[in-house]
PDB file of N, CA and C in Angstrom:
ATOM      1  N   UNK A   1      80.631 247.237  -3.512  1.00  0.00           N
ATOM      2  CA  UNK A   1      80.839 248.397  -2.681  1.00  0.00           C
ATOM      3  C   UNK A   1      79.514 248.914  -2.126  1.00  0.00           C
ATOM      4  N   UNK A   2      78.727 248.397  -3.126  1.00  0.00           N
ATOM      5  CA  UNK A   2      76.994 249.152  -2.540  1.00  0.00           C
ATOM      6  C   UNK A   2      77.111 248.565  -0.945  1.00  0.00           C
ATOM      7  N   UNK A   3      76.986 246.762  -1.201  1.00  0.00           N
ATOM      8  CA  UNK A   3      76.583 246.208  -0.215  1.00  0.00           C
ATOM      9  C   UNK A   3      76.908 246.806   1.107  1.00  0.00           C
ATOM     10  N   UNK A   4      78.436 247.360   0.937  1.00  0.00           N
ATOM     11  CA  UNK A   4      78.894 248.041   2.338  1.00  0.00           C
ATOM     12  C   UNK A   4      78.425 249.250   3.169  1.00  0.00           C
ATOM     13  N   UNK A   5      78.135 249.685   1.951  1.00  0.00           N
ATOM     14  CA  UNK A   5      77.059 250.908   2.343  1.00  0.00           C
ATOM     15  C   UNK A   5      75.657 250.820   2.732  1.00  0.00           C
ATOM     16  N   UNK A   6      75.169 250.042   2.389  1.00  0.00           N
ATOM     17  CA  UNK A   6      73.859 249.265   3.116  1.00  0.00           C
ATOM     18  C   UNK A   6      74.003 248.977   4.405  1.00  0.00           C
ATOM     19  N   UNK A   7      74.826 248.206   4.528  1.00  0.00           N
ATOM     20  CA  UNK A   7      75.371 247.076   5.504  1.00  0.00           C
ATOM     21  C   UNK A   7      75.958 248.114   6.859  1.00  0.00           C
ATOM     22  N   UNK A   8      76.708 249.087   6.384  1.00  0.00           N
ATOM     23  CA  UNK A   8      77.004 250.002   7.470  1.00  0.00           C
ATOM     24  C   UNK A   8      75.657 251.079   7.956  1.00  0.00           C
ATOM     25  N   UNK A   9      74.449 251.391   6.832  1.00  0.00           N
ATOM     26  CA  UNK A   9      73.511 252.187   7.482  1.00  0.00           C
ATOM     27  C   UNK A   9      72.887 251.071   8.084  1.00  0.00           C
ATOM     28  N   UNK A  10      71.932 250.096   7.580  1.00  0.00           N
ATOM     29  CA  UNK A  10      71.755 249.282   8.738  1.00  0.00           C
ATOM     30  C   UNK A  10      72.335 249.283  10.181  1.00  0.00           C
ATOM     31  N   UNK A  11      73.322 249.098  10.195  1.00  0.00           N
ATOM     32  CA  UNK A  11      74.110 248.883  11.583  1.00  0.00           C
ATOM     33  C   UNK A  11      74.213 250.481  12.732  1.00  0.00           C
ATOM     34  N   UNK A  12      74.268 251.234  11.824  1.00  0.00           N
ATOM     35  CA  UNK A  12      73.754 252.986  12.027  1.00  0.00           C
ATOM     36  C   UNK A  12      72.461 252.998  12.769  1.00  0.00           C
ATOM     37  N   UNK A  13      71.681 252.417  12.121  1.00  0.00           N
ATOM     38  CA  UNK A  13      70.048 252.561  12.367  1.00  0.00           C
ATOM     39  C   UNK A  13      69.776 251.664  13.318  1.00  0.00           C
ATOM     40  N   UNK A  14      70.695 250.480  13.388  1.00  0.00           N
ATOM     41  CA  UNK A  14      70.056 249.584  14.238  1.00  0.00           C
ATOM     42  C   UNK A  14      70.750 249.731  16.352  1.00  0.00           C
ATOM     43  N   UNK A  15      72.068 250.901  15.995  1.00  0.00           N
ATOM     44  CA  UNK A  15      72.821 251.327  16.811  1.00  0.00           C
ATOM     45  C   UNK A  15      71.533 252.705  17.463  1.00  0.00           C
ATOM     46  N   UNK A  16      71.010 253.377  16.269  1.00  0.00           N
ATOM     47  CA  UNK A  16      70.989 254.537  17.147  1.00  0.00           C
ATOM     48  C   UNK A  16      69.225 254.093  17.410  1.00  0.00           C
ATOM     49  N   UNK A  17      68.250 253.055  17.134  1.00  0.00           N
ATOM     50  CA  UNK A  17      66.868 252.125  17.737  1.00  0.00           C
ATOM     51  C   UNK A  17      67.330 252.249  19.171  1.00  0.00           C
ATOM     52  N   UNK A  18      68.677 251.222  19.321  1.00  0.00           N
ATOM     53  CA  UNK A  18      68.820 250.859  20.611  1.00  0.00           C
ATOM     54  C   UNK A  18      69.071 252.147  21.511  1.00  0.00           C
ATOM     55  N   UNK A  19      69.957 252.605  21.494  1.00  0.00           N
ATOM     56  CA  UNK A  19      70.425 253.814  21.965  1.00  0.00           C
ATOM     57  C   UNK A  19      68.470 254.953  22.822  1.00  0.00           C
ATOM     58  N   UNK A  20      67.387 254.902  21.592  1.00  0.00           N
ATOM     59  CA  UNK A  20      66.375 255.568  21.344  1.00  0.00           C
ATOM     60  C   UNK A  20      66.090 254.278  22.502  1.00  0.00           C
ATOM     61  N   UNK A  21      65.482 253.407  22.400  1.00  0.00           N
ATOM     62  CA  UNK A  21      64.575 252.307  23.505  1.00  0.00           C
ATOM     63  C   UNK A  21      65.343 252.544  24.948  1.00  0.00           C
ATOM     64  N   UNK A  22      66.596 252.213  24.961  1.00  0.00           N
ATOM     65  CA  UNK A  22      67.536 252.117  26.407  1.00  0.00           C
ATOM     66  C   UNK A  22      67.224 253.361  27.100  1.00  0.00           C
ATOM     67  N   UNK A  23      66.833 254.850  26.157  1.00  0.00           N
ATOM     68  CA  UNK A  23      66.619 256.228  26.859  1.00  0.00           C
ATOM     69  C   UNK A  23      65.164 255.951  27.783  1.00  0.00           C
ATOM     70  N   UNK A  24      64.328 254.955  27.394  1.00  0.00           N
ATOM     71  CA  UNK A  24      62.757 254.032  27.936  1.00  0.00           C
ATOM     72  C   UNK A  24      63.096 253.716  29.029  1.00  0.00           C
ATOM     73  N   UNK A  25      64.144 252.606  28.915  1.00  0.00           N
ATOM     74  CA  UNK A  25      64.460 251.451  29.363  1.00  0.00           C
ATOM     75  C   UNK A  25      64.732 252.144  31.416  1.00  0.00           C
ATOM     76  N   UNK A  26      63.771 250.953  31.819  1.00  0.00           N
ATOM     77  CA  UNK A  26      63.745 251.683  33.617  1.00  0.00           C
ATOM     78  C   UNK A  26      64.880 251.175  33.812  1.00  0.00           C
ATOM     79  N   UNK A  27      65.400 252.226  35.129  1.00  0.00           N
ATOM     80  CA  UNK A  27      66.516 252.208  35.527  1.00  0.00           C
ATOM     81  C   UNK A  27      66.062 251.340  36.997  1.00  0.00           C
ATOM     82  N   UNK A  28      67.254 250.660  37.867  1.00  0.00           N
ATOM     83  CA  UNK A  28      67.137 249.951  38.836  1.00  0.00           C
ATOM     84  C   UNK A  28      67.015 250.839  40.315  1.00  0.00           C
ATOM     85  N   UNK A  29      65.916 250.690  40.972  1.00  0.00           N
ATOM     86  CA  UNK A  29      65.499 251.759  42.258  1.00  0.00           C
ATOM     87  C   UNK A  29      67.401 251.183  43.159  1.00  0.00           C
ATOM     88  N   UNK A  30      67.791 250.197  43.075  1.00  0.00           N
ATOM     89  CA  UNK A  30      68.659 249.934  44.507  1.00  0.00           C
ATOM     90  C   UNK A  30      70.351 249.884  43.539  1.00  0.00           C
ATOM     91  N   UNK A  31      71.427 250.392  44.231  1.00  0.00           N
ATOM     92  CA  UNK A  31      72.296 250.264  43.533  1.00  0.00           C
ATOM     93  C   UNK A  31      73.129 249.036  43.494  1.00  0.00           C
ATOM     94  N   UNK A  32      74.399 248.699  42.307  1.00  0.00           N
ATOM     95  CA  UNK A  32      74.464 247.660  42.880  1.00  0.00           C
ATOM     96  C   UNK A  32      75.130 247.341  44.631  1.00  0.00           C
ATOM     97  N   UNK A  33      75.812 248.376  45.135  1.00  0.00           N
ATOM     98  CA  UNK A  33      76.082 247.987  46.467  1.00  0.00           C
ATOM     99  C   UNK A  33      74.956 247.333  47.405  1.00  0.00           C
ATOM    100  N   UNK A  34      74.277 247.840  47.229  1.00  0.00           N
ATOM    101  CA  UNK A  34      72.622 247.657  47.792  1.00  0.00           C
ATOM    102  C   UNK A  34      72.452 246.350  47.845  1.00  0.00           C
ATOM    103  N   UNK A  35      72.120 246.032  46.440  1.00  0.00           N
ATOM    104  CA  UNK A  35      71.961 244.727  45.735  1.00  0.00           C
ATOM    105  C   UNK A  35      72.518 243.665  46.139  1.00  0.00           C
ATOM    106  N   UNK A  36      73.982 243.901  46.529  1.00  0.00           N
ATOM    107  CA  UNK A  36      75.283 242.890  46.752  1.00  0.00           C
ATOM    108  C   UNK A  36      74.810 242.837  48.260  1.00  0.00           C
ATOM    109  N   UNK A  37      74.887 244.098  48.981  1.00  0.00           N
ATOM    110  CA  UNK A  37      74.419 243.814  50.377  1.00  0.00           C
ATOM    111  C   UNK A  37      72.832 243.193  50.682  1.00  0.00           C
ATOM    112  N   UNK A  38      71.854 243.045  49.834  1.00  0.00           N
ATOM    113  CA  UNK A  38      70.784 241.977  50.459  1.00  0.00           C
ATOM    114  C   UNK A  38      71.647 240.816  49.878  1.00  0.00           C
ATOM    115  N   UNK A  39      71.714 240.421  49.059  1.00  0.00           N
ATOM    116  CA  UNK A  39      72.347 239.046  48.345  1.00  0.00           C
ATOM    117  C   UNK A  39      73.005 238.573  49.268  1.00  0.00           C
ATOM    118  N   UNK A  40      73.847 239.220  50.014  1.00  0.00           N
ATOM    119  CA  UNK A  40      74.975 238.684  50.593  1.00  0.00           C
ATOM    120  C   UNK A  40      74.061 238.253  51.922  1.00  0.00           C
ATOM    121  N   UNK A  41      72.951 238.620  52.575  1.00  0.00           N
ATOM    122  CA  UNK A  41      72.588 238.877  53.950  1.00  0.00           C
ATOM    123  C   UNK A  41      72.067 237.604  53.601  1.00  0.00           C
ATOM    124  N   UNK A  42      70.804 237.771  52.647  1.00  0.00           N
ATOM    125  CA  UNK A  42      69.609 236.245  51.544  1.00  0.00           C
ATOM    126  C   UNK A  42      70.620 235.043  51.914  1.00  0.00           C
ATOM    127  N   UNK A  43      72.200 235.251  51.396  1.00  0.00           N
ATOM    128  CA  UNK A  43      73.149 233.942  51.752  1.00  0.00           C
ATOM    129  C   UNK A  43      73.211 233.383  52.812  1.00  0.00           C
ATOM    130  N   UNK A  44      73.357 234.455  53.632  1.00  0.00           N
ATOM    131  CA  UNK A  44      73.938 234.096  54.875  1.00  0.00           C
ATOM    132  C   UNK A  44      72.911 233.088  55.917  1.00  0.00           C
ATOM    133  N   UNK A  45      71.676 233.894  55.218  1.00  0.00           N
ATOM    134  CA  UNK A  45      70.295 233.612  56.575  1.00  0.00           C
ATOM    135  C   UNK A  45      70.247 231.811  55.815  1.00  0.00           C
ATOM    136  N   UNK A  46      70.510 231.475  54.819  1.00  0.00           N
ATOM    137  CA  UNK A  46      69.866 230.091  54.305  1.00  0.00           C
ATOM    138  C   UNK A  46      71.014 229.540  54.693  1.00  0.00           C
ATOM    139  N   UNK A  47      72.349 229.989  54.809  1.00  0.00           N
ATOM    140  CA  UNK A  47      73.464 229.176  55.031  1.00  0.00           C
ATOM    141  C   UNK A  47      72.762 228.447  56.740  1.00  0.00           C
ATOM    142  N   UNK A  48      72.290 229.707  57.594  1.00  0.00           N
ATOM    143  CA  UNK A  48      72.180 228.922  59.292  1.00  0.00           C
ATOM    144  C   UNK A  48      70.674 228.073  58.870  1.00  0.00           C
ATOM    145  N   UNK A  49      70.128 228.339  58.253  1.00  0.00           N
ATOM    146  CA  UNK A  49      68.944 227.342  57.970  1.00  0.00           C
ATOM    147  C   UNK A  49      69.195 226.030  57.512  1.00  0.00           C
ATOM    148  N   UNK A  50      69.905 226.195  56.020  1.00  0.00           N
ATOM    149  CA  UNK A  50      70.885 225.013  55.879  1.00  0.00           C
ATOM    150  C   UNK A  50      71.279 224.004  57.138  1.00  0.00           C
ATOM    151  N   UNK A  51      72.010 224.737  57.792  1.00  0.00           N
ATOM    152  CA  UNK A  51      72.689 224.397  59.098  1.00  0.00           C
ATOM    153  C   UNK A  51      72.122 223.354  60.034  1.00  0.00           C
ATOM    154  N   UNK A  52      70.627 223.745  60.092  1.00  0.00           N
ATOM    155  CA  UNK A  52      70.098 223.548  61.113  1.00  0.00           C
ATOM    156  C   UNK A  52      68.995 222.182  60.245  1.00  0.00           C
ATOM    157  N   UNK A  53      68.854 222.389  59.460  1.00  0.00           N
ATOM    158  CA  UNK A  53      68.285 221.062  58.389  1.00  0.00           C
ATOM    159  C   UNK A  53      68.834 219.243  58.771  1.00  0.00           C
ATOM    160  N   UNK A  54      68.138 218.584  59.428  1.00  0.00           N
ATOM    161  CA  UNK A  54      68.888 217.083  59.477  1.00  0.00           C
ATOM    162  C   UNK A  54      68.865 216.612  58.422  1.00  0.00           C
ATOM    163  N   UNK A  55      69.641 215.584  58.468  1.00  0.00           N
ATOM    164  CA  UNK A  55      70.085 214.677  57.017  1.00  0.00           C
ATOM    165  C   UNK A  55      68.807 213.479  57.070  1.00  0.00           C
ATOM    166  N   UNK A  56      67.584 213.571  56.214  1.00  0.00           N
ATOM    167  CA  UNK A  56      66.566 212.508  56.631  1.00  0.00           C
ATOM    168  C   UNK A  56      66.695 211.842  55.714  1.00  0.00           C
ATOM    169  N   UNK A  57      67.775 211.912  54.557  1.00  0.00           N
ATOM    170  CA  UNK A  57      67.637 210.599  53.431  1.00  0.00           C
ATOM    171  C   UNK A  57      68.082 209.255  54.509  1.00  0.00           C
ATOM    172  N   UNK A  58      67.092 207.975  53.737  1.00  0.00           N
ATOM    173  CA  UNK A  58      67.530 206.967  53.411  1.00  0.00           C
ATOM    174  C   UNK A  58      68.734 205.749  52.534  1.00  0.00           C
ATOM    175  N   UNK A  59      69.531 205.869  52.964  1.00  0.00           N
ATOM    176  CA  UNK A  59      70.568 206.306  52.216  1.00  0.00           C
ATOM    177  C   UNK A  59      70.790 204.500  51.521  1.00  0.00           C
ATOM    178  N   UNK A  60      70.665 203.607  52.918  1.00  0.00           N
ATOM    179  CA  UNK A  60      71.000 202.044  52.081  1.00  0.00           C
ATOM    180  C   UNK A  60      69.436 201.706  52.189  1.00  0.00           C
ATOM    181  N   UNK A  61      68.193 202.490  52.341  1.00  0.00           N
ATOM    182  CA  UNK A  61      66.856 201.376  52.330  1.00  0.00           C
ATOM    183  C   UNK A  61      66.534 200.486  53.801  1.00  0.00           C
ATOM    184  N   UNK A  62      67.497 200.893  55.094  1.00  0.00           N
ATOM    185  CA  UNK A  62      67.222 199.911  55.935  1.00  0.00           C
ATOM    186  C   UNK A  62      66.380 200.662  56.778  1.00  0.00           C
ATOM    187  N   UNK A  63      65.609 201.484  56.695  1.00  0.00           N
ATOM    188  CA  UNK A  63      64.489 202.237  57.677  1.00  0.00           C
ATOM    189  C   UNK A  63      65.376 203.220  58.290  1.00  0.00           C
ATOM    190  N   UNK A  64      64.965 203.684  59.409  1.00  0.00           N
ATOM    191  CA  UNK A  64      65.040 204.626  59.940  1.00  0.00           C
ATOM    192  C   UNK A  64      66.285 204.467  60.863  1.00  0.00           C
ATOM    193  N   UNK A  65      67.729 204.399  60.459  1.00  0.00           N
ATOM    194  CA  UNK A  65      68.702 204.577  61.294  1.00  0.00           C
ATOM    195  C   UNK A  65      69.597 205.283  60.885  1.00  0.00           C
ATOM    196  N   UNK A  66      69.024 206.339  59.937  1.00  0.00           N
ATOM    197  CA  UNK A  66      70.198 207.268  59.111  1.00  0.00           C
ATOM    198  C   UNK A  66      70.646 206.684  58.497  1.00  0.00           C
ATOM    199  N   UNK A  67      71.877 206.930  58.267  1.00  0.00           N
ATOM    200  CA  UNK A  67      72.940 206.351  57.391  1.00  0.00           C
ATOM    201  C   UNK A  67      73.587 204.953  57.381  1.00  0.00           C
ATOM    202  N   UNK A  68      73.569 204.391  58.892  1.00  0.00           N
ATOM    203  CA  UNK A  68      74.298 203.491  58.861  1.00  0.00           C
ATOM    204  C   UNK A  68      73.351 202.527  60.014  1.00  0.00           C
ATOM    205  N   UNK A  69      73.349 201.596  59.642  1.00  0.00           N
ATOM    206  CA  UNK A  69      72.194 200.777  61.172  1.00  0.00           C
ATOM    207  C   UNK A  69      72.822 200.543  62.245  1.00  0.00           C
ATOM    208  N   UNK A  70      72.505 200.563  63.245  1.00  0.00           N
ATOM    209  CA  UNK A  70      73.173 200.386  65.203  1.00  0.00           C
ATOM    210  C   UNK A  70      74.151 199.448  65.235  1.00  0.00           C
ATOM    211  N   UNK A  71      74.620 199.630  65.552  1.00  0.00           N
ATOM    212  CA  UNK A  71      75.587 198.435  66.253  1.00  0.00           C
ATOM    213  C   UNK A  71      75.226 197.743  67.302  1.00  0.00           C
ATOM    214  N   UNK A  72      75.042 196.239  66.598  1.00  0.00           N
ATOM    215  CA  UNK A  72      74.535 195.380  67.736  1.00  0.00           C
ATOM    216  C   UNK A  72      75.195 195.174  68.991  1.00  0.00           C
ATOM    217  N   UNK A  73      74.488 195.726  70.109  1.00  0.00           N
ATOM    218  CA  UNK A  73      75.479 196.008  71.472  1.00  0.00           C
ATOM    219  C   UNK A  73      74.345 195.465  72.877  1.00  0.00           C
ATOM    220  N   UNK A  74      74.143 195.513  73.714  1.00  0.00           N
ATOM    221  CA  UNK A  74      73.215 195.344  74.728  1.00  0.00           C
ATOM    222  C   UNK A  74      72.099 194.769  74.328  1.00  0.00           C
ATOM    223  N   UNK A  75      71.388 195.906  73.827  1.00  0.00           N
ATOM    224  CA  UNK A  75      69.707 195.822  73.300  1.00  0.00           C
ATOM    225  C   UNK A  75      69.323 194.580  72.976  1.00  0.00           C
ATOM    226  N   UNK A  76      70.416 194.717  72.046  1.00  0.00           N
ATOM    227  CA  UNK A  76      70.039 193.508  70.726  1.00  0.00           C
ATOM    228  C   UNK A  76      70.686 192.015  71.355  1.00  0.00           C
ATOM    229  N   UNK A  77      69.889 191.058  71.095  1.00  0.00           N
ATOM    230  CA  UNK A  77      70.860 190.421  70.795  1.00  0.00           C
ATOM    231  C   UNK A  77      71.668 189.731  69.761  1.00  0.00           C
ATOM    232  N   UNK A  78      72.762 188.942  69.967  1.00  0.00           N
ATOM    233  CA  UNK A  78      73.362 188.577  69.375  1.00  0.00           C
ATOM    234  C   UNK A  78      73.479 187.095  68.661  1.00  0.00           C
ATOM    235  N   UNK A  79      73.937 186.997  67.010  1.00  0.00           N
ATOM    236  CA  UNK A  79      73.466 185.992  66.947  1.00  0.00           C
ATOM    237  C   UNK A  79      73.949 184.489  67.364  1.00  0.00           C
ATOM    238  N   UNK A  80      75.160 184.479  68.426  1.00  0.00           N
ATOM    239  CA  UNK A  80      75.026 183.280  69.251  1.00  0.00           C
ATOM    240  C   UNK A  80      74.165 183.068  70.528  1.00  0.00           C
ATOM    241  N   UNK A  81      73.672 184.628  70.656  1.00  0.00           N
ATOM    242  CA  UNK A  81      72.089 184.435  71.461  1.00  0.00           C
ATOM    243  C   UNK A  81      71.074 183.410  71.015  1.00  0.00           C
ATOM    244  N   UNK A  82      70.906 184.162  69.667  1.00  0.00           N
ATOM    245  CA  UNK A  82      69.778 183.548  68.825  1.00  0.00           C
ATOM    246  C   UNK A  82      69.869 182.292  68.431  1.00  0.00           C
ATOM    247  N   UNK A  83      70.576 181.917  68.701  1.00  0.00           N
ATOM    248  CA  UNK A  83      70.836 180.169  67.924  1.00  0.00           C
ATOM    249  C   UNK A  83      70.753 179.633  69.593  1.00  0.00           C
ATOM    250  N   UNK A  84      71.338 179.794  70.515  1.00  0.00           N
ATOM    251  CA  UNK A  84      71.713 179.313  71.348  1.00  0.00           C
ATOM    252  C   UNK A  84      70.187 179.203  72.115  1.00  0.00           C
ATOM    253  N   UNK A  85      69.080 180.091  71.944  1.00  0.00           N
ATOM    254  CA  UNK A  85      67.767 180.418  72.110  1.00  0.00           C
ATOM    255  C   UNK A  85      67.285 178.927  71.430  1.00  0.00           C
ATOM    256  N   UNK A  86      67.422 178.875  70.218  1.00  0.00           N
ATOM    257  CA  UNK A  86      66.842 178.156  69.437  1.00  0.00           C
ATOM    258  C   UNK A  86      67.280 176.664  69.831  1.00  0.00           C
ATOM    259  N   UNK A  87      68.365 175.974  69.538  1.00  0.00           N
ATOM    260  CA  UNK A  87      68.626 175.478  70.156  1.00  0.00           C
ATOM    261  C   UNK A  87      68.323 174.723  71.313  1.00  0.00           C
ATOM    262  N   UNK A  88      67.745 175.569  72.750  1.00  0.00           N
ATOM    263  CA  UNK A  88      67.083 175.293  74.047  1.00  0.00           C
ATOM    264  C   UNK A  88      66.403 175.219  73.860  1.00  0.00           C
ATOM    265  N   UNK A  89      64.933 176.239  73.155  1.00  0.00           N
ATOM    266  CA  UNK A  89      63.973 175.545  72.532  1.00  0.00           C
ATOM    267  C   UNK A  89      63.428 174.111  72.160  1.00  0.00           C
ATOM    268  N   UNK A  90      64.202 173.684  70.866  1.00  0.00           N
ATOM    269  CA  UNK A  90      64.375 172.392  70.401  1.00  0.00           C
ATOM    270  C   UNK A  90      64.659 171.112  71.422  1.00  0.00           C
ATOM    271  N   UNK A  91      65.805 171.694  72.104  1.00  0.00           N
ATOM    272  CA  UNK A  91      66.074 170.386  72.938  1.00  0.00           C
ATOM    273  C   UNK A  91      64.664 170.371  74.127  1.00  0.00           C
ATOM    274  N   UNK A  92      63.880 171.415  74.387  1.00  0.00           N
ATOM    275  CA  UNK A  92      63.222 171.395  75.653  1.00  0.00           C
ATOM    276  C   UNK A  92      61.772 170.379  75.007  1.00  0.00           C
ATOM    277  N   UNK A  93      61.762 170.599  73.702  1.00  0.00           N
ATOM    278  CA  UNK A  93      60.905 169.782  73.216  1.00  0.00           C
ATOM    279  C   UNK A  93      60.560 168.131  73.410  1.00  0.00           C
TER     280      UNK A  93
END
């Protein structure tokens, strides 16, 4: 029965410390409405920054074509170009 009586002033003493420090303890200059309204604005401005950010990963290692490499069309040619190149080559030999 002692123990309980210990056990409850402890908890007394250690209730009315806190109570004594928190009367210290600084209070916040902005309320939370305040608070919620920069937070919310802080979101918004990184969301259009976000936005405006390109996608520069490398995604398969093939250099610089973004995500996916060109589609061989005009520019390039093609590889019955390339053989067919080769090919004329050889025979012109």
């Amino acid at each position: 029965m002692e123990w309980i009586i210990q056990t409850n002033q402890f908890l007394y003493m250690m209730n009315l410390f806190s109570k004594i420090f928190n009367v210290f303890k600084p209070k916040p200059k902005l309320s939370k409405t305040q608070l919620n309204k920069i937070i919310n604005q802080s979101i918004s401005k990184n969301e259009k920054v976000l936005e405006n950010l390109g996608d520069e990963m490398d995604y398969d290692g093939m250099g610089n074509y973004g995500r996916f490499p060109p589609i061989i069309g005009d520019d390039y040619p093609t590889y019955e170009q390339i053989v067919k190149e080769y090919h004329e080559s050889q025979n012109s030999k």
